[in-house]
Protein backbone atom coordinates (compact mmCIF):
# COMPACT_ATOMS: atom_id res chain seq x y z
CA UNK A 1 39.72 -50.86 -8.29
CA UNK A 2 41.22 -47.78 -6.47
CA UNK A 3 39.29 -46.64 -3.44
CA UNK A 4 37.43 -43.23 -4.75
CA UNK A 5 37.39 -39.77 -2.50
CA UNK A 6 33.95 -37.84 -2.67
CA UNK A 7 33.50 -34.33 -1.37
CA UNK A 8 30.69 -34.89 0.99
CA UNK A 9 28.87 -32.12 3.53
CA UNK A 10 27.44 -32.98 6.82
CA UNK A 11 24.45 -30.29 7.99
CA UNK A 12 24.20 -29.74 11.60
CA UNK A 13 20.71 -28.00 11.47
CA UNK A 14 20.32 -26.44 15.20
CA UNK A 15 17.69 -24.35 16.71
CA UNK A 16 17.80 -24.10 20.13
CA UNK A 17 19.19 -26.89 21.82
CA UNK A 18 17.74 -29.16 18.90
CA UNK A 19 19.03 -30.68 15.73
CA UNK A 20 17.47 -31.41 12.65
CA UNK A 21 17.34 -35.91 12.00
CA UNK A 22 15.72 -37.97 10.21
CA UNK A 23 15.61 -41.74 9.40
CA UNK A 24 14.92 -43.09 6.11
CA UNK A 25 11.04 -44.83 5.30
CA UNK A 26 12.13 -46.90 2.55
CA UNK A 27 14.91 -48.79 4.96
CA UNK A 28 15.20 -50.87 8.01
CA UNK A 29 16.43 -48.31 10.99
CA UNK A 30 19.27 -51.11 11.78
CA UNK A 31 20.61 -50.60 8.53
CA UNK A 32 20.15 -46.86 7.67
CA UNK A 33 20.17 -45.57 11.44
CA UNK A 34 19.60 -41.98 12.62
CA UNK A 35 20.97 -39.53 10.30
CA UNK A 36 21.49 -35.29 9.30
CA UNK A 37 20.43 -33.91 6.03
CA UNK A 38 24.15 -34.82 4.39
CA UNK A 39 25.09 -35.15 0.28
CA UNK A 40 27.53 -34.92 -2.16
CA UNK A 41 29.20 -31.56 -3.28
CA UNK A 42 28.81 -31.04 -6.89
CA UNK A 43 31.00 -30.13 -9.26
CA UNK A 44 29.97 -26.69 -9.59
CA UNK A 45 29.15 -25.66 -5.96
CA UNK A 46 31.02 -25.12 -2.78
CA UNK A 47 30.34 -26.92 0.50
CA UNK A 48 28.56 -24.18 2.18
CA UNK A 49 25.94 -24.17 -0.96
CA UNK A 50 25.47 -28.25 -1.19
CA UNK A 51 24.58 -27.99 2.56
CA UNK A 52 21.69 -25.39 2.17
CA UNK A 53 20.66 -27.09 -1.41
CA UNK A 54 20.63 -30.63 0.73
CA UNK A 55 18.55 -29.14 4.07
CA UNK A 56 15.98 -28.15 1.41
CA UNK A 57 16.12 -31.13 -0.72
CA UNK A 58 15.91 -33.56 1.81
CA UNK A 59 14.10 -31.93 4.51
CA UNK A 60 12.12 -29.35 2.65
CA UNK A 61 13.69 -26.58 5.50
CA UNK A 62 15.13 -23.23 3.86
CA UNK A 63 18.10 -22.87 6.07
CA UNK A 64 21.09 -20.24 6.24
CA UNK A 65 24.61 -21.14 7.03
CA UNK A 66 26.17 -20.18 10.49
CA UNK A 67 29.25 -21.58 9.83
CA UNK A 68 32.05 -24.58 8.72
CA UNK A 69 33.06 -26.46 11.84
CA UNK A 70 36.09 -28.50 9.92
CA UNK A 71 36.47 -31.45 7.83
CA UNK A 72 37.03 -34.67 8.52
CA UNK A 73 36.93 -38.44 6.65
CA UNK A 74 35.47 -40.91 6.61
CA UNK A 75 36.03 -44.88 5.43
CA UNK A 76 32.77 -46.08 3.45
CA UNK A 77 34.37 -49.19 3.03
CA UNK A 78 32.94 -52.41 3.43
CA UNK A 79 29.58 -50.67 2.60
CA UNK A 80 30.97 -48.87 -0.27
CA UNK A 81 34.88 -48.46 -2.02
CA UNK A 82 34.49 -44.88 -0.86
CA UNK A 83 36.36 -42.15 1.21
CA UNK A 84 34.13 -40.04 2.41
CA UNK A 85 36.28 -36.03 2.43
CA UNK A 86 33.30 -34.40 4.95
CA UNK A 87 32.89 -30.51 5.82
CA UNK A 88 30.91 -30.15 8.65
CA UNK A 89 28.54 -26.72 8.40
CA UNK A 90 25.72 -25.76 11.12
CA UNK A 91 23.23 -24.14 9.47
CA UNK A 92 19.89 -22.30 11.38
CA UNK A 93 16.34 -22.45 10.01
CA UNK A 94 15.41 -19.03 7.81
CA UNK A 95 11.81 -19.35 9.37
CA UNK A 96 11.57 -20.85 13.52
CA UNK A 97 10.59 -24.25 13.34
CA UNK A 98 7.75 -26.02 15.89
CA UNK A 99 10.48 -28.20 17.43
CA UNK A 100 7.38 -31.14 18.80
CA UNK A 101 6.23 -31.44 15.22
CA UNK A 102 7.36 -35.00 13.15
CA UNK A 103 7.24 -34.82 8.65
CA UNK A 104 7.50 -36.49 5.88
CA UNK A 105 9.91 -35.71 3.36
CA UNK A 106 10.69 -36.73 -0.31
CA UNK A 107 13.31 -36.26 -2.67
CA UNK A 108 11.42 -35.13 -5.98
CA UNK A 109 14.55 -35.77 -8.02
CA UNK A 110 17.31 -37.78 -7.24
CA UNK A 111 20.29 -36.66 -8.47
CA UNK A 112 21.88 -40.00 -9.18
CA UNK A 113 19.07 -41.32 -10.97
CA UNK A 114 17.85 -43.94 -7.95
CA UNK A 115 14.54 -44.41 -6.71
CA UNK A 116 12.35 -42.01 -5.05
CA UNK A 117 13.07 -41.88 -1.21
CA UNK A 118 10.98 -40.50 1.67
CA UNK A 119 12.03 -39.46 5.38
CA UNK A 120 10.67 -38.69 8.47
CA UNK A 121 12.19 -35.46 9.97
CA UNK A 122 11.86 -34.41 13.54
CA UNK A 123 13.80 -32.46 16.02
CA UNK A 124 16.46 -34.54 18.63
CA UNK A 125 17.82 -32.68 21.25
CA UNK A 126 21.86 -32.35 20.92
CA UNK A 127 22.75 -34.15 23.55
CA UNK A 128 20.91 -37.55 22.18
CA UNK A 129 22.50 -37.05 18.60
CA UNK A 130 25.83 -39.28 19.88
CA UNK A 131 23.47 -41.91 18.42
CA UNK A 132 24.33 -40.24 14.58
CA UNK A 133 24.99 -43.15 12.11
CA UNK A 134 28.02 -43.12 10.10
CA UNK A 135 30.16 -41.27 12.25
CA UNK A 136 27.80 -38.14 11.10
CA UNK A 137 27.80 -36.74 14.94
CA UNK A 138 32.08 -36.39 14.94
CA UNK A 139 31.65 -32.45 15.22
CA UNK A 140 29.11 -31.69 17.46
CA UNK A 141 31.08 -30.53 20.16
CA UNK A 142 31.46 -27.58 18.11
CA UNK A 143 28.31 -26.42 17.83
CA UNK A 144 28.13 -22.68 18.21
């Protein structure tokens, strides 16, 4: 079987000199690590539109788009027969955030039909997110 390419989006959700993590509930840290509200672009939208629809979904944070800091990609492989073809976008918080606070977040529907999954969300100051999973922290240096 071929190797597939999915049109992915990385969120870089910054306020301050903070960005927007989280790790999942439902899976061991050493497998899962220390991720940003990411997802797959749908058919129908553009990249700028799946980030602000997965900030909200996953994080429950209404969030504007500063800008696209590039693309990139990204072998899945042996984890899953998957290119990854990632735009990076920074978004910003429509409402100031209390940076100290920790949540709890759930997807309500997921769009792939999997189980329910839950999150905690808090705020990591840039300079400790080199510890991104996945290769999710490739474009910070660009943050604006």
């Amino acid at each position: 079987m071929p190797t597939v390419i999915v049109e992915k989006v990385i969120c870089y959700v910054v306020q301050d000199d903070v960005i927007l993590v989280f790790r999942h509930l439902d899976h061991p840290l050493t497998v899962t690590g220390v991720q940003v509200p990411s997802g797959t672009v749908e058919p129908d939208e553009d990249a700028v539109s799946a980030a602000v629809r997965e900030v909200m979904e996953e994080t429950g944070i209404p969030a504007r788009v500063v800008g696209q800091l590039g693309r990139g990609e990204y072998d899945m492989r042996p984890y899953r027969d998957e290119i990854a073809r990632r735009t990076f976008v920074q978004l910003a918080p429509v409402v100031a955030q209390n940076v100290a606070t920790r949540w709890t977040a759930r997807e309500t529907d997921p769009a792939d039909g999997s189980a329910l999954e839950s999150w905690e969300c808090w705020w990591m100051p840039i300079k400790q997110a080199h510890v991104l999973a996945g290769g999710q922290g490739a474009l910070l240096g660009l943050i604006q």
